[in-house]
Protein backbone atom coordinates (compact mmCIF):
# COMPACT_ATOMS: atom_id res chain seq x y z
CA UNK A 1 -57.77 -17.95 3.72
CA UNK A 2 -57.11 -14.34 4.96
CA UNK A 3 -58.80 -14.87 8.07
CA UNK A 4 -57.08 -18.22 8.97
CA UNK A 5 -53.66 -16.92 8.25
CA UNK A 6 -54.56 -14.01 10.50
CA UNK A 7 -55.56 -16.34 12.80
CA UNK A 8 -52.63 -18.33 12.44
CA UNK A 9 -50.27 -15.04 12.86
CA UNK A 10 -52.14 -13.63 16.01
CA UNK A 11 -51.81 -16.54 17.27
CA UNK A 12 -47.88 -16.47 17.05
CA UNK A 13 -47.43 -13.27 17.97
CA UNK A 14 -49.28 -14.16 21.14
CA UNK A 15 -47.16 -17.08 21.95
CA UNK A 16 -43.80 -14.85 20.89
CA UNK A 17 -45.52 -12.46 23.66
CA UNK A 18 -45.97 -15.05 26.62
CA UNK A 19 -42.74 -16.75 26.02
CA UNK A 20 -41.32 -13.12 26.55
CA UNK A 21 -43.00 -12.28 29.38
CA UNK A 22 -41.86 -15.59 30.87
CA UNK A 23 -38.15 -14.28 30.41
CA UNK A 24 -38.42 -10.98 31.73
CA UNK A 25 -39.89 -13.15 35.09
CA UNK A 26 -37.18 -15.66 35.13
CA UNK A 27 -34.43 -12.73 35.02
CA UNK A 28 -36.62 -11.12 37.98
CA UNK A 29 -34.58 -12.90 41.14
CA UNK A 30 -36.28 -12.91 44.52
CA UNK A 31 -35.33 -10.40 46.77
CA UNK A 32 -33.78 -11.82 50.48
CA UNK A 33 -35.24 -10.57 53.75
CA UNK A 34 -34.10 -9.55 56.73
CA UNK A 35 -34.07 -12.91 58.10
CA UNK A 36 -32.43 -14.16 55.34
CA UNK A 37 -29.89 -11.69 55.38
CA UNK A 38 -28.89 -12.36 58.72
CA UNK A 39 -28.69 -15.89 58.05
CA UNK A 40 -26.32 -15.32 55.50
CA UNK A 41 -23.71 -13.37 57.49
CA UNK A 42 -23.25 -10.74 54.58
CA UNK A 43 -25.84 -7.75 52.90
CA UNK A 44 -24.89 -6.76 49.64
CA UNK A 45 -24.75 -3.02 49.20
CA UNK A 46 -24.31 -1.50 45.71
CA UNK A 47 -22.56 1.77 45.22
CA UNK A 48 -20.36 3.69 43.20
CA UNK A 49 -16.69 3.51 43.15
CA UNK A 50 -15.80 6.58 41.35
CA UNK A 51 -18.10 9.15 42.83
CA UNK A 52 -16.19 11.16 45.51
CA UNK A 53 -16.93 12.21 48.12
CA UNK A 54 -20.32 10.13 47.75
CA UNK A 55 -19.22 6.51 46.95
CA UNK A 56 -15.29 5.91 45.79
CA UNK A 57 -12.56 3.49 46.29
CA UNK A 58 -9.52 5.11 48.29
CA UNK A 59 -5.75 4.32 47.43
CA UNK A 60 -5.63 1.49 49.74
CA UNK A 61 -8.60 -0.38 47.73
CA UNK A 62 -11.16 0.71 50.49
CA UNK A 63 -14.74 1.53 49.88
CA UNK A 64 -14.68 5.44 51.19
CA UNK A 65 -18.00 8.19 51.06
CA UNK A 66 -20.89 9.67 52.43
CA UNK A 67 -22.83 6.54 51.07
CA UNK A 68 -20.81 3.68 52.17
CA UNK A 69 -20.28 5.52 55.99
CA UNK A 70 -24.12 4.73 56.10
CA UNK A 71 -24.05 1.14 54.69
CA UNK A 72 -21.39 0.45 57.12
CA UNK A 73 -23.60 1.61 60.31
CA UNK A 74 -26.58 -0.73 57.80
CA UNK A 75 -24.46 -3.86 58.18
CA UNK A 76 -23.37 -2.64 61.61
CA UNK A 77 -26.74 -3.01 63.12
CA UNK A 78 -28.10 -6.03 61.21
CA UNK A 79 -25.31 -8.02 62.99
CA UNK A 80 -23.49 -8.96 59.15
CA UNK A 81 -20.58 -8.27 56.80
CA UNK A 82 -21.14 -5.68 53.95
CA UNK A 83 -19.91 -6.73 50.38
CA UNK A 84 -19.94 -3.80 48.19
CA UNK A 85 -20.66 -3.92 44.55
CA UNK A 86 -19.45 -1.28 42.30
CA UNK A 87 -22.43 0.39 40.00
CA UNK A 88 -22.94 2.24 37.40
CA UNK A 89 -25.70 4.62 37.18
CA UNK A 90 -27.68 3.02 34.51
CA UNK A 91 -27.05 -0.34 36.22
CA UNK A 92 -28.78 0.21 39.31
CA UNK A 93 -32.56 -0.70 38.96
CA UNK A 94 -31.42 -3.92 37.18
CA UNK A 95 -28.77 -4.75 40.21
CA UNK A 96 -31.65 -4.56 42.62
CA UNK A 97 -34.29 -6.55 39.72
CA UNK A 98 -31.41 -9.43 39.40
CA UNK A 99 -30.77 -10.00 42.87
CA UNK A 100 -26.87 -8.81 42.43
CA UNK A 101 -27.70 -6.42 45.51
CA UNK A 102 -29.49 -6.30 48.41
CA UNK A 103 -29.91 -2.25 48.57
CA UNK A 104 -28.54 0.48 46.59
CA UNK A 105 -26.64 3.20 48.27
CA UNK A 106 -25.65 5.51 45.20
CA UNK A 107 -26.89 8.59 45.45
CA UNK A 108 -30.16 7.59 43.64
CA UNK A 109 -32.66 10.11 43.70
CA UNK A 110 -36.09 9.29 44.19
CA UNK A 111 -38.43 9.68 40.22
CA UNK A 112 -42.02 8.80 39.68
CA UNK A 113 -40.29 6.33 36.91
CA UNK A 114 -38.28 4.69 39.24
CA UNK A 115 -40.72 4.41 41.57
CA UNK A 116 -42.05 2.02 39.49
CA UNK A 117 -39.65 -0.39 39.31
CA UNK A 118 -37.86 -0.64 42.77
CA UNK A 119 -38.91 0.64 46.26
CA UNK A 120 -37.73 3.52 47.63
CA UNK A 121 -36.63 3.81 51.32
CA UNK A 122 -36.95 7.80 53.73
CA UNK A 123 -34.67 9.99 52.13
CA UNK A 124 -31.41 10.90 53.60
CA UNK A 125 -30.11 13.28 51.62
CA UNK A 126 -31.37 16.53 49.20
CA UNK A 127 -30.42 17.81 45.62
CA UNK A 128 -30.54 19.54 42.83
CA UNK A 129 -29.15 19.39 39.51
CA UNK A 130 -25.97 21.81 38.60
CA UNK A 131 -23.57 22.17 36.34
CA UNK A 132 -20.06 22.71 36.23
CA UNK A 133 -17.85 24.29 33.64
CA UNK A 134 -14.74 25.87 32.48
CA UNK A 135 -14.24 29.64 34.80
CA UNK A 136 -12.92 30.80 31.10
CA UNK A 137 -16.33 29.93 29.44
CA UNK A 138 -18.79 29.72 32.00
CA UNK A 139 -21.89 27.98 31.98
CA UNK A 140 -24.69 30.41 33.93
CA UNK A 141 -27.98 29.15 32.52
CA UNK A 142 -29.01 26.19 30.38
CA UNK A 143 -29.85 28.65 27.12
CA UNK A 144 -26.12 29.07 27.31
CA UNK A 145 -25.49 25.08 26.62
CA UNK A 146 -27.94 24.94 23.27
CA UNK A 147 -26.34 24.11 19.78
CA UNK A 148 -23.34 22.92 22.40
CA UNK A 149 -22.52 19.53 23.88
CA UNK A 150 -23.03 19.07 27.64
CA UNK A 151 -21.64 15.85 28.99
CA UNK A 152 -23.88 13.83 31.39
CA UNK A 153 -23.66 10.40 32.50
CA UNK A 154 -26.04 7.71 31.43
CA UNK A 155 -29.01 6.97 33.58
CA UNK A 156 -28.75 9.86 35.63
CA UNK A 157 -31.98 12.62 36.28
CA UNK A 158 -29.67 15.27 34.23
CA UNK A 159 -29.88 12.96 31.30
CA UNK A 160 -33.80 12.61 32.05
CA UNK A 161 -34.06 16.47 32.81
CA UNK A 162 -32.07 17.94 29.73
CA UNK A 163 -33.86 15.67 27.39
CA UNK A 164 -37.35 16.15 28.83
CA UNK A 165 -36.57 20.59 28.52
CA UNK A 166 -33.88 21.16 26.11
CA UNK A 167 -33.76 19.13 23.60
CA UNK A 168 -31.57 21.67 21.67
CA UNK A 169 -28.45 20.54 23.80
CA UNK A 170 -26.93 17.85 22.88
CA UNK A 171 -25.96 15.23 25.47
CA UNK A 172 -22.65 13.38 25.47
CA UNK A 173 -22.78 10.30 27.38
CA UNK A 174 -20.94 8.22 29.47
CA UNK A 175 -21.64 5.34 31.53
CA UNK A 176 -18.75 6.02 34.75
CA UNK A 177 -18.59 9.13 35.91
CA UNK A 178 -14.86 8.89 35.97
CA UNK A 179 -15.17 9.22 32.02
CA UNK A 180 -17.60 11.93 32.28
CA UNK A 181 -15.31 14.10 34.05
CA UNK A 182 -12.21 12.86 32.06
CA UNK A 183 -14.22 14.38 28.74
CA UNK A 184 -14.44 17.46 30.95
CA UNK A 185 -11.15 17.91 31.07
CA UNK A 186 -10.54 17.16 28.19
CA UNK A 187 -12.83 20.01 26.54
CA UNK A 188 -14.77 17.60 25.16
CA UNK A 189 -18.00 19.32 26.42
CA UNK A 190 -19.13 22.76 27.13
CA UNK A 191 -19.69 21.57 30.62
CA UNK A 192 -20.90 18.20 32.66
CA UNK A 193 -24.45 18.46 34.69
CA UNK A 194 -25.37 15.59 37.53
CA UNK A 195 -26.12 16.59 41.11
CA UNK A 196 -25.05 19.67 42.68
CA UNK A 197 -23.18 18.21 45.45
CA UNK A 198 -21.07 15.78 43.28
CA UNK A 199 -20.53 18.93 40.87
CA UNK A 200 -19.87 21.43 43.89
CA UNK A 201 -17.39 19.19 45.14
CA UNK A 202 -15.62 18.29 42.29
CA UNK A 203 -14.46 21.71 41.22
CA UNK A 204 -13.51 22.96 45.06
CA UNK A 205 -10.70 19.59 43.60
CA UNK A 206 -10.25 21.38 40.18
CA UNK A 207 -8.84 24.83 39.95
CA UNK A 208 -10.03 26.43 36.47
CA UNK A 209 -13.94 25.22 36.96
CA UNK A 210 -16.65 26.55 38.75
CA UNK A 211 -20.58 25.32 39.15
CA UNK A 212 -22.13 28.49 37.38
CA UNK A 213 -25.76 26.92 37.70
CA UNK A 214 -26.08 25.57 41.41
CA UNK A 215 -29.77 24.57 41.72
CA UNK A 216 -31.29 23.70 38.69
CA UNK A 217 -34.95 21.73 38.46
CA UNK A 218 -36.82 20.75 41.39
CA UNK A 219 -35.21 20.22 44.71
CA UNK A 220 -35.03 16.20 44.82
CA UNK A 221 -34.58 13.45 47.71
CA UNK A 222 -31.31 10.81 47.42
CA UNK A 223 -32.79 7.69 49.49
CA UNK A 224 -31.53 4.01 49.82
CA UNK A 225 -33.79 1.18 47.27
CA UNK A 226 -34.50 -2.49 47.57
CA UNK A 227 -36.24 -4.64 44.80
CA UNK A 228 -39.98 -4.22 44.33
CA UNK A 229 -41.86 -5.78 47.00
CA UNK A 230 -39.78 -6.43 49.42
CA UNK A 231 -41.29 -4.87 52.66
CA UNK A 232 -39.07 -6.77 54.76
CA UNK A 233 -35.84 -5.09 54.24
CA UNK A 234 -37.81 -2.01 53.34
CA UNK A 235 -39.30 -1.91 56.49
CA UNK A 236 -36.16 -2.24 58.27
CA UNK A 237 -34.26 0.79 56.60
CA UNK A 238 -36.91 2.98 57.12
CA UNK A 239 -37.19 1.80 60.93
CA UNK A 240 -33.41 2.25 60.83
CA UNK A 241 -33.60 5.59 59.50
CA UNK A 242 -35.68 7.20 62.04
CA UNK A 243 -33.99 5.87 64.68
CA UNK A 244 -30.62 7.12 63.64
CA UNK A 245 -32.09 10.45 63.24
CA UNK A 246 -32.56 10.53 66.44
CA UNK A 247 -28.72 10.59 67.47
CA UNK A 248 -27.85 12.88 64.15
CA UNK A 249 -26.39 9.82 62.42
CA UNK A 250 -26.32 11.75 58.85
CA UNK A 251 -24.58 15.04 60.55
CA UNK A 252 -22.23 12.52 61.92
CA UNK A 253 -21.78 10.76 58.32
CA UNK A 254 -21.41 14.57 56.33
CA UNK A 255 -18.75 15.63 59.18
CA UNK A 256 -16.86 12.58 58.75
CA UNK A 257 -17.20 12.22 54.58
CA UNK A 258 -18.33 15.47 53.48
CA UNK A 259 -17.05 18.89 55.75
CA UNK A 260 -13.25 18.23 54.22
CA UNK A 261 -14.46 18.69 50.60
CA UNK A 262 -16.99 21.51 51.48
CA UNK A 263 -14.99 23.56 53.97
CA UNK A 264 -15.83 24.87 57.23
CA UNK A 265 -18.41 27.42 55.83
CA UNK A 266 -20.86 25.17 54.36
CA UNK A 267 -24.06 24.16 55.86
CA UNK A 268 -24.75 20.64 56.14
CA UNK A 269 -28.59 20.98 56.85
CA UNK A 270 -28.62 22.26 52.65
CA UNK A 271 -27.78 18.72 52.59
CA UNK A 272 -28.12 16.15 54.99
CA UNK A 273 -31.82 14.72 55.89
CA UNK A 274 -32.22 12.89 59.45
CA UNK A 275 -35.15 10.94 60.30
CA UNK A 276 -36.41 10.50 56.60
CA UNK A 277 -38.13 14.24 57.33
CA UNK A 278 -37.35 16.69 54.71
């Protein structure tokens, strides 16, 4: 009796199992080629929309940043319109998995982990983690953040990094960045950590707060991703990529997006990768 019932309950739990899997393939949509982009008219570009100078919307509703200066030269040179899509951080695998985007422009930086799940383009840009905080109570090193709350935003490798090595902080989380910086502000947190450019920037806008760890973890590549698999479209952005490094495209893009927020002194090669070569 034992052995038929376990029988009987393997055999459930295997069908419970396939019907799953069955889901997770229907919610997978197919990702559109080139071809089939052109035919369209339109690429669909995800990016963020509260992420300045990277990926915002301006006062007149416009899509405005270092990120959506190169989808416009993207669309530009397919011969199409470009629809943006706001994103979240935590939402962008999943845009790319359901077929809501074509690509994703915001600033994703290139993991082992998400690696597996979407393609990665050449990189185009360089980071580091870094954390800002209040000049009154400055953060200097990540011992200073344990037994305090550091505010992060969901999905993002600060989340991945603080977990992973000190577990002692704890992480307040947020899924827009706008909120992140809001709890900031608020002195909800001890400080906010995501990549040193977006940090760097944001307190040259915010007198009282000052990046007090500029380069934490490993140096790390920002590069454009398309759905798992397709080599069409991948193709074509890395093609893209190397040819536009070859007129200083990304120069071009940080002078136009980026040199206002960082000031005349900063270096855009700390930044900016042409040709996909770091």
């Amino acid at each position: 009796m034992k052995t038929k019932n376990g029988i009987i309950l393997a055999t459930g739990i295997a069908a419970i199992l396939a019907l799953f899997s069955a889901c997770v393939k229907e919610n997978k949509t197919s990702a559109r080629t080139v071809e089939q982009i052109k035919k369209s008219g339109e690429i669909k570009i995800a990016v963020f929309s509260d992420k300045k100078p990277f990926g915002y919307v301006d006062e007149y509703g416009e899509y405005q940043g270092y990120d959506v200066y190169f989808g416009n030269r993207i669309a530009k040179d397919l011969g199409v319109k470009v629809k943006y899509v706001p994103v979240e951080a935590a939402s962008r695998v999943e845009f790319l998995v359901t077929g809501k985007v074509d690509i994703v422009l915001a600033n994703f930086t290139v993991t082992p982990e998400r690696a597996e799940k979407v393609d990665f383009a050449l990189p185009y840009m360089k980071v580091a983690l870094g954390v800002v905080s209040p000049e009154s109570a400055l953060v200097t090193k990540p011992e200073d953040l344990i037994g305090k709350k550091l505010i992060i935003s969901k999905g993002t490798t600060a989340e991945t990094y603080f977990t992973k090595n000190y577990p002692e902080v704890e992480l307040l989380k947020f899924d827009q960045y706008a909120e992140a910086y809001s709890a900031l502000l608020d002195g909800r947190g001890a400080g906010m950590s995501t990549d040193n450019t977006e940090v760097l920037a944001w307190a040259l806008e915010n007198p009282g707060y000052k990046v007090g760890i500029e380069s934490l973890g490993e140096l790390d590549t920002i590069a454009a991703a398309v759905q798992k698999g397709n080599t069409s479209l991948l193709e074509w952005i890395n093609n893209e990529i190397v040819e536009l490094g070859k007129e200083n495209f990304f120069h071009a893009d940080y002078e136009a997006t980026l040199r206002s927020t960082y000031g005349a002194e900063s270096d855009a090669d700390a930044l900016v990768v042409e040709g996909g070569k770091l």
